[in-house]
PDB file of N, CA and C in Angstrom:
ATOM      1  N   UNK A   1      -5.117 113.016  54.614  1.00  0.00           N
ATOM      2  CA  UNK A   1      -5.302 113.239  56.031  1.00  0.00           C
ATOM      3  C   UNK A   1      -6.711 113.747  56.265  1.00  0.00           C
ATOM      4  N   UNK A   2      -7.437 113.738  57.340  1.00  0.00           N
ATOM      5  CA  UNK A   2      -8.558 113.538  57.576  1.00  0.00           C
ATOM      6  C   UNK A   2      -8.496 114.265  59.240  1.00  0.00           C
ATOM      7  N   UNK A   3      -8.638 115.799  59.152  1.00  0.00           N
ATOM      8  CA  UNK A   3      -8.156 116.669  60.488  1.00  0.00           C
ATOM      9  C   UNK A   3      -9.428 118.238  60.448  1.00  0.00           C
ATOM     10  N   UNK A   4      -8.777 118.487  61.524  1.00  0.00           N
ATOM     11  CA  UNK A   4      -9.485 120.143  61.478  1.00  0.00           C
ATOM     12  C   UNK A   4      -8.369 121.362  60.874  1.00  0.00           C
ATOM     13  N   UNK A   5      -8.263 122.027  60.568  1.00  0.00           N
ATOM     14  CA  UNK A   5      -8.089 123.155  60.091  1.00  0.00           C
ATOM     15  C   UNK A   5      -6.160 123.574  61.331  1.00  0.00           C
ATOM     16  N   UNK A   6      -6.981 123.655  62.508  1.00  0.00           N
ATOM     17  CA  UNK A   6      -6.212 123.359  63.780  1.00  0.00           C
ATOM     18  C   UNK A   6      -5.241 123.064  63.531  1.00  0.00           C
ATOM     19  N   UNK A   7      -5.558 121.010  63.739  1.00  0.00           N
ATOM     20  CA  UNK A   7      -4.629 120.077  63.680  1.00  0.00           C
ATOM     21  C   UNK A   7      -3.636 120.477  62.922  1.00  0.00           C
ATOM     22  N   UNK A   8      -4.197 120.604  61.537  1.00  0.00           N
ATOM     23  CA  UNK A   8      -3.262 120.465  60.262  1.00  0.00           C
ATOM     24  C   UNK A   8      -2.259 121.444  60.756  1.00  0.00           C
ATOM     25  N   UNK A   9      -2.551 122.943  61.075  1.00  0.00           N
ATOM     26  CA  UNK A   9      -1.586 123.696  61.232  1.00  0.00           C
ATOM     27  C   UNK A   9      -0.416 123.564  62.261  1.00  0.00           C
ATOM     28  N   UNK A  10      -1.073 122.551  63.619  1.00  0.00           N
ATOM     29  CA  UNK A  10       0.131 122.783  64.306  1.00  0.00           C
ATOM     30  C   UNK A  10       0.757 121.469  64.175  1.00  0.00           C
ATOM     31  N   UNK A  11       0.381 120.414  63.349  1.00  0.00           N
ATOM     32  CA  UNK A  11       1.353 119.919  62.322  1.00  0.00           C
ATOM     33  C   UNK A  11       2.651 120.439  61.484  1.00  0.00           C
ATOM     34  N   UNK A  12       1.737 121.239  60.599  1.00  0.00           N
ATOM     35  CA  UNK A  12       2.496 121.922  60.305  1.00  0.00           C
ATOM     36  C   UNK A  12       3.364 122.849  60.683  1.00  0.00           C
ATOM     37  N   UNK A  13       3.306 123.412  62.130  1.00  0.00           N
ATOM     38  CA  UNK A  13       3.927 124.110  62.638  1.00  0.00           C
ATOM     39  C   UNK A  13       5.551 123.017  63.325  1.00  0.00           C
ATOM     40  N   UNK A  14       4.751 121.833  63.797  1.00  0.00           N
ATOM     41  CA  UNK A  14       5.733 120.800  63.881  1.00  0.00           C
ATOM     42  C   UNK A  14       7.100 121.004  62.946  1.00  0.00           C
ATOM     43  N   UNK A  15       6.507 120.599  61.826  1.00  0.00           N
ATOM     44  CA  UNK A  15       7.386 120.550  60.770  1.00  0.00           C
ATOM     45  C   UNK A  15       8.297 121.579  60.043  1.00  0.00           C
ATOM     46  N   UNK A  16       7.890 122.631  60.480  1.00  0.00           N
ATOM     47  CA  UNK A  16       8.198 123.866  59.832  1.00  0.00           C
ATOM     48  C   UNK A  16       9.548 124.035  60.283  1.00  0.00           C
ATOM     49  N   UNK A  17       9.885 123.861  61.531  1.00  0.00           N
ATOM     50  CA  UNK A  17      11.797 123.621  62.065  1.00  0.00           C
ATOM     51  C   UNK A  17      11.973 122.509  62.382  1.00  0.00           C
ATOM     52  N   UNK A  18      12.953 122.713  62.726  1.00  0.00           N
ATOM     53  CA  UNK A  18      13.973 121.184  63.179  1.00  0.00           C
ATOM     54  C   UNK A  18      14.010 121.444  64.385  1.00  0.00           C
ATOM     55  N   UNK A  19      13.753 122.810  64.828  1.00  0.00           N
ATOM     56  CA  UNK A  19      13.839 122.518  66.383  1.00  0.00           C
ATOM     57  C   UNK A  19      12.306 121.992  67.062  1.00  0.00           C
ATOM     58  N   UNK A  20      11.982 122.122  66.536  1.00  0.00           N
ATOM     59  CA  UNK A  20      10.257 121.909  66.852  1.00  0.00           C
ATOM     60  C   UNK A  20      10.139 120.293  66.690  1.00  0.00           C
ATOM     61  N   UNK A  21      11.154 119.564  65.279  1.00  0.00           N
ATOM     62  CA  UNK A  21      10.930 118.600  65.156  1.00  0.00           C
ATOM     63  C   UNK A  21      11.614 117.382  66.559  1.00  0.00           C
ATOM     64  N   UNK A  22      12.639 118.117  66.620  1.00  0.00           N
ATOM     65  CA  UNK A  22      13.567 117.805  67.529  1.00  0.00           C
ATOM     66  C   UNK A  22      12.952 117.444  68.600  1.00  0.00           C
ATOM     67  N   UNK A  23      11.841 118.069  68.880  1.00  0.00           N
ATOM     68  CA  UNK A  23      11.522 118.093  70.731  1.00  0.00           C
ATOM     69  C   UNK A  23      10.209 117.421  70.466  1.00  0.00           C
ATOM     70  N   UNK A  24       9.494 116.639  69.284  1.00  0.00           N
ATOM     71  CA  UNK A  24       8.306 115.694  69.051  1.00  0.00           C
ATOM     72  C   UNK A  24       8.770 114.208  69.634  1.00  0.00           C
ATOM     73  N   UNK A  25       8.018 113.657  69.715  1.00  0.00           N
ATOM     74  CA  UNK A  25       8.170 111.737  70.082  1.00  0.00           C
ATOM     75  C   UNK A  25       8.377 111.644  68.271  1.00  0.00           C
ATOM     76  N   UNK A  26       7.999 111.870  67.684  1.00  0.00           N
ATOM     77  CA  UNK A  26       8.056 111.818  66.195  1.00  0.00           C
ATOM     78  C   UNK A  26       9.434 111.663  65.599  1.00  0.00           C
ATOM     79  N   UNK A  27       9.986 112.692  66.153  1.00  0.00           N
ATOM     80  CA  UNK A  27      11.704 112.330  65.779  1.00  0.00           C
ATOM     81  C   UNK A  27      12.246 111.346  66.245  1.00  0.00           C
ATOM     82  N   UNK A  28      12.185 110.196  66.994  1.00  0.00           N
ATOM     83  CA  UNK A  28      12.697 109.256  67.181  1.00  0.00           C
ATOM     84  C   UNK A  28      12.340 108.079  66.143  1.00  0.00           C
ATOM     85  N   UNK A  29      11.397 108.502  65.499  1.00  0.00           N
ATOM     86  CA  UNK A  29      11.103 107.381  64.061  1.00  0.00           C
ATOM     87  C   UNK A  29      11.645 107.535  63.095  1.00  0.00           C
ATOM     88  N   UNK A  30      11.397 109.568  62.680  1.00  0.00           N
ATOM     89  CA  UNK A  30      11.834 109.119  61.419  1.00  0.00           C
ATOM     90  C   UNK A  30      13.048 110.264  61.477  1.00  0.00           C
ATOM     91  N   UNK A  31      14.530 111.235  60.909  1.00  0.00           N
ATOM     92  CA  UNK A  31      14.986 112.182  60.984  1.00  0.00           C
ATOM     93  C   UNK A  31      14.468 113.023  60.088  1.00  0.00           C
ATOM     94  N   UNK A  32      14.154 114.405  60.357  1.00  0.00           N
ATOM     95  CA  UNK A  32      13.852 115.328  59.400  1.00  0.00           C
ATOM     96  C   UNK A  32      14.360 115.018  58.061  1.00  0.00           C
ATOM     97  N   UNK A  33      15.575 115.108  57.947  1.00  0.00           N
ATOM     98  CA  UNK A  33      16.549 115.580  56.561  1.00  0.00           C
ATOM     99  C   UNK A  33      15.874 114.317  55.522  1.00  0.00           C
ATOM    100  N   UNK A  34      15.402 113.093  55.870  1.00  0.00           N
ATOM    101  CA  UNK A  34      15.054 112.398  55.541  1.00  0.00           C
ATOM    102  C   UNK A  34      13.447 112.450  54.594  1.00  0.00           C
ATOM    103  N   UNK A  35      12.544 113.469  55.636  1.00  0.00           N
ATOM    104  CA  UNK A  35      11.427 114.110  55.461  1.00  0.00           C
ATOM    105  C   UNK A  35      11.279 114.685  53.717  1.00  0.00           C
ATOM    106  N   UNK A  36      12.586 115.703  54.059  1.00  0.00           N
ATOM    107  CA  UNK A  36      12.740 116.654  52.801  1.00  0.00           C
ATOM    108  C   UNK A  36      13.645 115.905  52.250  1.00  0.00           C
ATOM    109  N   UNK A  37      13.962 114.764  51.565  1.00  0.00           N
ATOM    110  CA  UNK A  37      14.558 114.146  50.885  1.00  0.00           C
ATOM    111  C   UNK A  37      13.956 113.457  49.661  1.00  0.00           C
ATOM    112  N   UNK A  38      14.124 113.868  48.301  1.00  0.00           N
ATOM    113  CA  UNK A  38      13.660 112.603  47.441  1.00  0.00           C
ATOM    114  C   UNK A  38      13.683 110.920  47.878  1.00  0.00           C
ATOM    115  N   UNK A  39      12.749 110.711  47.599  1.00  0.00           N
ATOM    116  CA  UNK A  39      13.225 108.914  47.905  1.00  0.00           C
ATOM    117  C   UNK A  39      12.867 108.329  46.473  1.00  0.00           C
ATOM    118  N   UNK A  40      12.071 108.965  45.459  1.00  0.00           N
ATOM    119  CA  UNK A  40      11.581 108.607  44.507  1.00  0.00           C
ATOM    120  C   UNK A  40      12.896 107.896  43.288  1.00  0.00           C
ATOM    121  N   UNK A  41      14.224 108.082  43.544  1.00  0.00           N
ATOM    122  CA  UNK A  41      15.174 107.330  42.720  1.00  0.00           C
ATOM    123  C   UNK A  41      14.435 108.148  41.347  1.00  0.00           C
ATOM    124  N   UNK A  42      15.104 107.128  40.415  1.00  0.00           N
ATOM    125  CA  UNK A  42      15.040 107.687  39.031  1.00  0.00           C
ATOM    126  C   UNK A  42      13.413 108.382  38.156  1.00  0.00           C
ATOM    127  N   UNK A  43      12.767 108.231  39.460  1.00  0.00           N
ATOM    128  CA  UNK A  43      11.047 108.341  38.428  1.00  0.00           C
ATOM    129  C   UNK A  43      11.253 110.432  38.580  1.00  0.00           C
ATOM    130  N   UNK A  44      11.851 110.750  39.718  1.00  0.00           N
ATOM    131  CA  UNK A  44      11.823 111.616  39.205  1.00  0.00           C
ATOM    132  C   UNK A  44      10.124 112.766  39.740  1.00  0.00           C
ATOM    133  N   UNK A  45       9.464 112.175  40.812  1.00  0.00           N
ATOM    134  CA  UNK A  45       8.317 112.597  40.718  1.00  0.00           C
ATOM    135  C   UNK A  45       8.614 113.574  41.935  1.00  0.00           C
ATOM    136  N   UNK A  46       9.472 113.624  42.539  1.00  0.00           N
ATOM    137  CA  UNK A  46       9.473 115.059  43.792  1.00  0.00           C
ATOM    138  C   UNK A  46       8.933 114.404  44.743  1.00  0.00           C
ATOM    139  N   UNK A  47       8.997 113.113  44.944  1.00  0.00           N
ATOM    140  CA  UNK A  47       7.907 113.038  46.814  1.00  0.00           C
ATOM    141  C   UNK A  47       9.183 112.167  47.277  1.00  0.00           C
ATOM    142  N   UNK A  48       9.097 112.484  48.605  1.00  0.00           N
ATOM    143  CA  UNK A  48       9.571 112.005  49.892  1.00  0.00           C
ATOM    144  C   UNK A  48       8.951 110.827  50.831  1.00  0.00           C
ATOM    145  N   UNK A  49       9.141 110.974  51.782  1.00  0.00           N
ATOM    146  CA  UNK A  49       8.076 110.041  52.622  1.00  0.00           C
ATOM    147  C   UNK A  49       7.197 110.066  52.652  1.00  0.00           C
ATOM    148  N   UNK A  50       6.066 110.211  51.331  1.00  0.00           N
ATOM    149  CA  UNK A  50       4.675 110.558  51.831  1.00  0.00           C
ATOM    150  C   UNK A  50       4.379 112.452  51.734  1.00  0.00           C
ATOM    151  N   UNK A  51       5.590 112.622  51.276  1.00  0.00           N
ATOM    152  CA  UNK A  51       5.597 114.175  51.478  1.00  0.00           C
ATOM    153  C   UNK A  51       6.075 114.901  49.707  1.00  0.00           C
ATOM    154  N   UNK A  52       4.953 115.963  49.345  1.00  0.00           N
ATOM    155  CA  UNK A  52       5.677 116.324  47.998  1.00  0.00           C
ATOM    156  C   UNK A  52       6.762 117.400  48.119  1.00  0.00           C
ATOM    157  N   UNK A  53       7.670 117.360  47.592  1.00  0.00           N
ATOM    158  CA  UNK A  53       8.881 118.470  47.389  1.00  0.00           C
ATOM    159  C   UNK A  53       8.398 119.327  46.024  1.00  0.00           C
ATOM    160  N   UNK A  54       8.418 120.675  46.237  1.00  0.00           N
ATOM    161  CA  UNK A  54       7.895 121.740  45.172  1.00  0.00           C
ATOM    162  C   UNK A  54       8.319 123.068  45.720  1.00  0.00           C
ATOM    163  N   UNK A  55       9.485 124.043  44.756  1.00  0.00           N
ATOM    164  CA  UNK A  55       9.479 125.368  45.085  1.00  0.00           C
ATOM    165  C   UNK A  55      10.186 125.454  46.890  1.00  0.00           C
ATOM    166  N   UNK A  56      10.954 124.869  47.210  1.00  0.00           N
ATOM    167  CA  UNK A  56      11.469 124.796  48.300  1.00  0.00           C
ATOM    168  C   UNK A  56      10.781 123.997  49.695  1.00  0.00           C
ATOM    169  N   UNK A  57      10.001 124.034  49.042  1.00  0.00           N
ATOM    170  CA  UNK A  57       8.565 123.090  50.570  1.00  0.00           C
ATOM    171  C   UNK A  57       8.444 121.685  50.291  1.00  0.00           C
ATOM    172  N   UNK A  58       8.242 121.355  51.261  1.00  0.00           N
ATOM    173  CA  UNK A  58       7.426 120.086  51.239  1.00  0.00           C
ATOM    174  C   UNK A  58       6.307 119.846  52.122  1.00  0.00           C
ATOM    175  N   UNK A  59       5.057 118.858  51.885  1.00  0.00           N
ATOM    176  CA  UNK A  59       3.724 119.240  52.548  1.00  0.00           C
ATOM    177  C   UNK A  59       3.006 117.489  51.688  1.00  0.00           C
ATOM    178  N   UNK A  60       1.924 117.585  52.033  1.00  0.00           N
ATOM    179  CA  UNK A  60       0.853 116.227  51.833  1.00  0.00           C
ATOM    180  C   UNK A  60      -0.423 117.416  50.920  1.00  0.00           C
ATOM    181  N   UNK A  61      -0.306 116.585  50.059  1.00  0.00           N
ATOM    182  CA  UNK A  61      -1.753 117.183  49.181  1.00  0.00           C
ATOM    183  C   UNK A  61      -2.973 115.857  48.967  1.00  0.00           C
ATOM    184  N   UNK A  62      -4.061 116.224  48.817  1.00  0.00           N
ATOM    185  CA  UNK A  62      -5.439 114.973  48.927  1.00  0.00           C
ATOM    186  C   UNK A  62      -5.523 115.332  47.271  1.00  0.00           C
ATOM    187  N   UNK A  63      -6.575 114.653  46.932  1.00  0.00           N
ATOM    188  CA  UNK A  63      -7.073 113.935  46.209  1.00  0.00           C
ATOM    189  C   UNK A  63      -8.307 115.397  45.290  1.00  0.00           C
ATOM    190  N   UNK A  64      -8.468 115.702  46.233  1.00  0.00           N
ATOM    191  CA  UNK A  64      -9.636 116.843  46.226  1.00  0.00           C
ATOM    192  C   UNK A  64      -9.249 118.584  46.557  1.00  0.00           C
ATOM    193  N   UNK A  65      -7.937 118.599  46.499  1.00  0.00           N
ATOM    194  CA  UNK A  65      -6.903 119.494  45.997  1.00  0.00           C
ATOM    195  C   UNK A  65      -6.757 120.304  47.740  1.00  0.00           C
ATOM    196  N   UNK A  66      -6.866 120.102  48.290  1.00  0.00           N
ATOM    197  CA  UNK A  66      -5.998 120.518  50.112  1.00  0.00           C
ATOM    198  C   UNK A  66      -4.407 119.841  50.014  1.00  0.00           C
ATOM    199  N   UNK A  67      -3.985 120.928  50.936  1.00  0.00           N
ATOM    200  CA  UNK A  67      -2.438 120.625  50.858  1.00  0.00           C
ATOM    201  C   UNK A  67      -2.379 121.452  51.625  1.00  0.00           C
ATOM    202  N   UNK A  68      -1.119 120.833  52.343  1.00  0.00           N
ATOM    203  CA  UNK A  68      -0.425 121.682  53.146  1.00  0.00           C
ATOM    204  C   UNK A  68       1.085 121.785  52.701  1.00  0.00           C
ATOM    205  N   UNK A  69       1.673 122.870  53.029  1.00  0.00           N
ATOM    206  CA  UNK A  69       2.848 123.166  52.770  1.00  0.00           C
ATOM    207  C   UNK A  69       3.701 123.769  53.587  1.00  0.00           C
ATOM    208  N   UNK A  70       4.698 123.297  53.914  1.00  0.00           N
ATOM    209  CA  UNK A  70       5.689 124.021  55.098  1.00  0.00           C
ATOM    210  C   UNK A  70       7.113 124.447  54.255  1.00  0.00           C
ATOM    211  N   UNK A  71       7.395 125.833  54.243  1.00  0.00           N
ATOM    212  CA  UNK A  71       8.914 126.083  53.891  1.00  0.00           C
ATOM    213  C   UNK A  71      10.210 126.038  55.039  1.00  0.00           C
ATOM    214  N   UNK A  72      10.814 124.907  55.311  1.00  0.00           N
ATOM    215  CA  UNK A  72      11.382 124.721  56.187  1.00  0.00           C
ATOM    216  C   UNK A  72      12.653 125.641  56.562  1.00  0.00           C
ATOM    217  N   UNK A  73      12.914 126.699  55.335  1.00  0.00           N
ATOM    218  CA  UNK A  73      14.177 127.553  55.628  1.00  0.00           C
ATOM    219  C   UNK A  73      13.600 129.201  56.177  1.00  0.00           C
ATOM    220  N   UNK A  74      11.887 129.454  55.772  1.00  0.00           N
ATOM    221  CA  UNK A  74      11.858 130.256  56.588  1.00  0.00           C
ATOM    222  C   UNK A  74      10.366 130.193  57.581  1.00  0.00           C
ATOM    223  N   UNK A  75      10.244 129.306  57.967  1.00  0.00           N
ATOM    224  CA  UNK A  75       9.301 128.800  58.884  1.00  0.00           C
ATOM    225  C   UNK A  75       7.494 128.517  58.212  1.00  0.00           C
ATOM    226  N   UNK A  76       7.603 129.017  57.247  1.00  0.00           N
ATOM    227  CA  UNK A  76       6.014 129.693  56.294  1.00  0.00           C
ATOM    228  C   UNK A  76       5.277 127.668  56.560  1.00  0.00           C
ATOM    229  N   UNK A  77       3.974 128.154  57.032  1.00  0.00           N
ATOM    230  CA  UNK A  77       3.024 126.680  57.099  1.00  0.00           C
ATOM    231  C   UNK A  77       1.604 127.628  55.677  1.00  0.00           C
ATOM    232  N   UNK A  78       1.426 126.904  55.444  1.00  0.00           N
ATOM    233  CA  UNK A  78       0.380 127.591  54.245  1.00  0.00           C
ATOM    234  C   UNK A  78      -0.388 126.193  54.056  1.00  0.00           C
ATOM    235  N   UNK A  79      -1.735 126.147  54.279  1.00  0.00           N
ATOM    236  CA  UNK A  79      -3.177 125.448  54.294  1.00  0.00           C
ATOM    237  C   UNK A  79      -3.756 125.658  53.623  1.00  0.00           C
ATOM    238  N   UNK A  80      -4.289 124.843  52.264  1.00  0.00           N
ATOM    239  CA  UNK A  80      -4.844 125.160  51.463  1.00  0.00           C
ATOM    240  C   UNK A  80      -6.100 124.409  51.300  1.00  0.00           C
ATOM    241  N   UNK A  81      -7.702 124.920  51.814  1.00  0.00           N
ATOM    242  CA  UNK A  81      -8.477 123.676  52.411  1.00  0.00           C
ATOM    243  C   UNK A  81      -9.564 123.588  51.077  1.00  0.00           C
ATOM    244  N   UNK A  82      -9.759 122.443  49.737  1.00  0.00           N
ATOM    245  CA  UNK A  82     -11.156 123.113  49.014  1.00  0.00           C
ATOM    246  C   UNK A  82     -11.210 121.473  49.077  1.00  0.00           C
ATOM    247  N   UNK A  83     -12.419 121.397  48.285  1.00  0.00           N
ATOM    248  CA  UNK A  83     -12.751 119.806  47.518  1.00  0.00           C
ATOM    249  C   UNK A  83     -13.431 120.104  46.711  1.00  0.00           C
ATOM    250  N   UNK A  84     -12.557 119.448  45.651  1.00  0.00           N
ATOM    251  CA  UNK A  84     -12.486 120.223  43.991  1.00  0.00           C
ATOM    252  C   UNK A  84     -12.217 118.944  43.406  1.00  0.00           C
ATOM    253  N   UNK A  85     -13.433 118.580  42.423  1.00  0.00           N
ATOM    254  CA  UNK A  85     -13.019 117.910  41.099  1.00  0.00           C
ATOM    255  C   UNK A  85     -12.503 118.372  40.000  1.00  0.00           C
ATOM    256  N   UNK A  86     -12.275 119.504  39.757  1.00  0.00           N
ATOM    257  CA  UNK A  86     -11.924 120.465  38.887  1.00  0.00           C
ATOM    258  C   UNK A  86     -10.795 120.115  38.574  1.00  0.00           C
ATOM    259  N   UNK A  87     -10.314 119.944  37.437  1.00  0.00           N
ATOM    260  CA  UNK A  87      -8.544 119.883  37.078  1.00  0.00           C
ATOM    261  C   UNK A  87      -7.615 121.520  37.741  1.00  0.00           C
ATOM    262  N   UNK A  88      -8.887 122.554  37.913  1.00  0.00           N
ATOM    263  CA  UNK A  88      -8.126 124.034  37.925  1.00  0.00           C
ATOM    264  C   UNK A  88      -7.722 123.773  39.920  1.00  0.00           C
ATOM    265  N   UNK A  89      -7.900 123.071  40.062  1.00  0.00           N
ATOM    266  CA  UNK A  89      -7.561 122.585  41.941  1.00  0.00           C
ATOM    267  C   UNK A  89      -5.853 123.262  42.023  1.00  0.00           C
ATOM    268  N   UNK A  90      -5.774 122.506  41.397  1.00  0.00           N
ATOM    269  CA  UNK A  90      -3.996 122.671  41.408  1.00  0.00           C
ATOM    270  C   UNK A  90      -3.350 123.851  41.029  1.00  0.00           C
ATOM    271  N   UNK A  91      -4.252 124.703  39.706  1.00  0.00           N
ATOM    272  CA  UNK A  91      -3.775 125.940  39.488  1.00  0.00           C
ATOM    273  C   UNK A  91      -4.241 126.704  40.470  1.00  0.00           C
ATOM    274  N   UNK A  92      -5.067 126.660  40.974  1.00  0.00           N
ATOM    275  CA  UNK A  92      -5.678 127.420  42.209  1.00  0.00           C
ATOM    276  C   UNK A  92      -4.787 127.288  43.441  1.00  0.00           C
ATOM    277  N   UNK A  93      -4.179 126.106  43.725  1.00  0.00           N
ATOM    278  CA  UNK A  93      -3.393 125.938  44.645  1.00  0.00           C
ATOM    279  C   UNK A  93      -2.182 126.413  44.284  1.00  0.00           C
ATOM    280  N   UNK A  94      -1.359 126.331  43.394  1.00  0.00           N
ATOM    281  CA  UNK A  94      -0.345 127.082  43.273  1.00  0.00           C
ATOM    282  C   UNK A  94      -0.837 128.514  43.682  1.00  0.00           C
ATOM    283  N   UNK A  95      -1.715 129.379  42.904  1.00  0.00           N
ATOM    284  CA  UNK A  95      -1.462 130.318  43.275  1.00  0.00           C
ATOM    285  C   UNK A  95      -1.458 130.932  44.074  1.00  0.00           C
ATOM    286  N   UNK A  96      -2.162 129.841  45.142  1.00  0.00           N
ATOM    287  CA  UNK A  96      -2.970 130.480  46.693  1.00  0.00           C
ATOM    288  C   UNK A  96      -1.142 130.628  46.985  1.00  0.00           C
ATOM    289  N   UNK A  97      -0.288 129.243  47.035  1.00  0.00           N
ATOM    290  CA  UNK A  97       0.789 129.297  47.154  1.00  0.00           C
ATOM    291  C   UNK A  97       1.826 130.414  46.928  1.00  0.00           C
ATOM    292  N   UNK A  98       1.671 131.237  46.077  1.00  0.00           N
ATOM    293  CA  UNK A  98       2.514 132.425  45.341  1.00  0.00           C
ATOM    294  C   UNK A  98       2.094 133.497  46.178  1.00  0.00           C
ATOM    295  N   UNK A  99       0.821 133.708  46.509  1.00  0.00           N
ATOM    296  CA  UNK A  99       0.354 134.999  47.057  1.00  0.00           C
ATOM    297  C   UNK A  99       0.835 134.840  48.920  1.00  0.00           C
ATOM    298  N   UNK A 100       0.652 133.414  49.316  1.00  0.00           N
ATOM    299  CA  UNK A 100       0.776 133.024  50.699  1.00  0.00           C
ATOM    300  C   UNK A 100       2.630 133.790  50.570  1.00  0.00           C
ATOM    301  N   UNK A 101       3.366 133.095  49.687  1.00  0.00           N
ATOM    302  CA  UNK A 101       4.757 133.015  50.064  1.00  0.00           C
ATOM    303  C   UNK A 101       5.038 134.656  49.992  1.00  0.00           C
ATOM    304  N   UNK A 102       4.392 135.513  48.857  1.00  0.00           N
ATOM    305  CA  UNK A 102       4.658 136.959  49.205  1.00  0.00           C
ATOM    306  C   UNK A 102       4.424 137.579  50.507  1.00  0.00           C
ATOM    307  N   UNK A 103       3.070 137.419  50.876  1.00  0.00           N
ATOM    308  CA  UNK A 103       2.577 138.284  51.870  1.00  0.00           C
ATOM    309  C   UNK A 103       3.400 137.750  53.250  1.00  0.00           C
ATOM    310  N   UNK A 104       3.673 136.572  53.434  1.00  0.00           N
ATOM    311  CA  UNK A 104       4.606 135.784  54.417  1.00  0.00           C
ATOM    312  C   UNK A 104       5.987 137.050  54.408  1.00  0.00           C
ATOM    313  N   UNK A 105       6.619 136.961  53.231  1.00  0.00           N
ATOM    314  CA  UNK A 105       7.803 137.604  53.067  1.00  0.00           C
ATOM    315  C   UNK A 105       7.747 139.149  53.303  1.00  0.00           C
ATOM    316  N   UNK A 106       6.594 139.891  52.991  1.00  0.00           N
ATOM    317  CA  UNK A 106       6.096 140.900  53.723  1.00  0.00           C
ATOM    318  C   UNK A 106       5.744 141.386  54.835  1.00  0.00           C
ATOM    319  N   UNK A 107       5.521 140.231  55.524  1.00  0.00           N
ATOM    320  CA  UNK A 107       5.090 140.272  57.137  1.00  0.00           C
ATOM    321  C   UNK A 107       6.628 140.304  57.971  1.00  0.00           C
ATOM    322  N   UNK A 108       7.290 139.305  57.519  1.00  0.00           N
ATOM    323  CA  UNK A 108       8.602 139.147  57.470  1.00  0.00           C
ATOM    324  C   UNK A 108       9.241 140.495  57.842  1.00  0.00           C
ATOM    325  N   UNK A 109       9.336 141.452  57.222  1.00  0.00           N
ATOM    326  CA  UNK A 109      10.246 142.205  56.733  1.00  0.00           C
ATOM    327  C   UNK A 109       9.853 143.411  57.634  1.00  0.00           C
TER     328      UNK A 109
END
């Protein structure tokens, strides 16, 4: 995807419920449950429509290690923006991931 910072989030904010999804022109194409669904059959690789499943979320990651991630059971959108040839992209992104999902659950509470 190819957006501002913005966009991505209230995308992601889209996605983050079903009630949010509910009330898009978007839901008439495709149904959520469908969204967060393997479609991958036997390979086994965790993606959906275009969407990866990991750790309860699902979200779109590039090439150059950005991803977004929405936890759909407790609303959390987490943006992860670099461009990285680095193989460490991904460990970096997990962890941005680990620290996002604590402090979320802290704010939470």
């Amino acid at each position: 995807m190819f957006s501002t910072i913005h966009d991505i989030l209230r995308y992601g904010l889209l996605l983050a419920t079903t009630a949010n999804w509910k009330a898009s022109a978007i839901s008439q194409l495709v149904p959520m449950d469908e969204l967060r669904k393997e479609q991958t059959g036997k390979t086994k690789v965790n993606y959906s429509l275009g969407y990866h499943l990991r750790n309860g979320m699902f979200g779109h990651d590039g090439a150059y290690g950005t991803d977004l991630s929405v936890n759909p059971k407790t609303g959390m959108v987490a943006i992860f923006m670099t461009q990285s040839t680095s193989d460490d992209k991904w460990a970096a992104r997990d962890l941005f991931l680990k620290m996002a999902t604590q402090v979320y659950k802290m704010r939470q509470a």
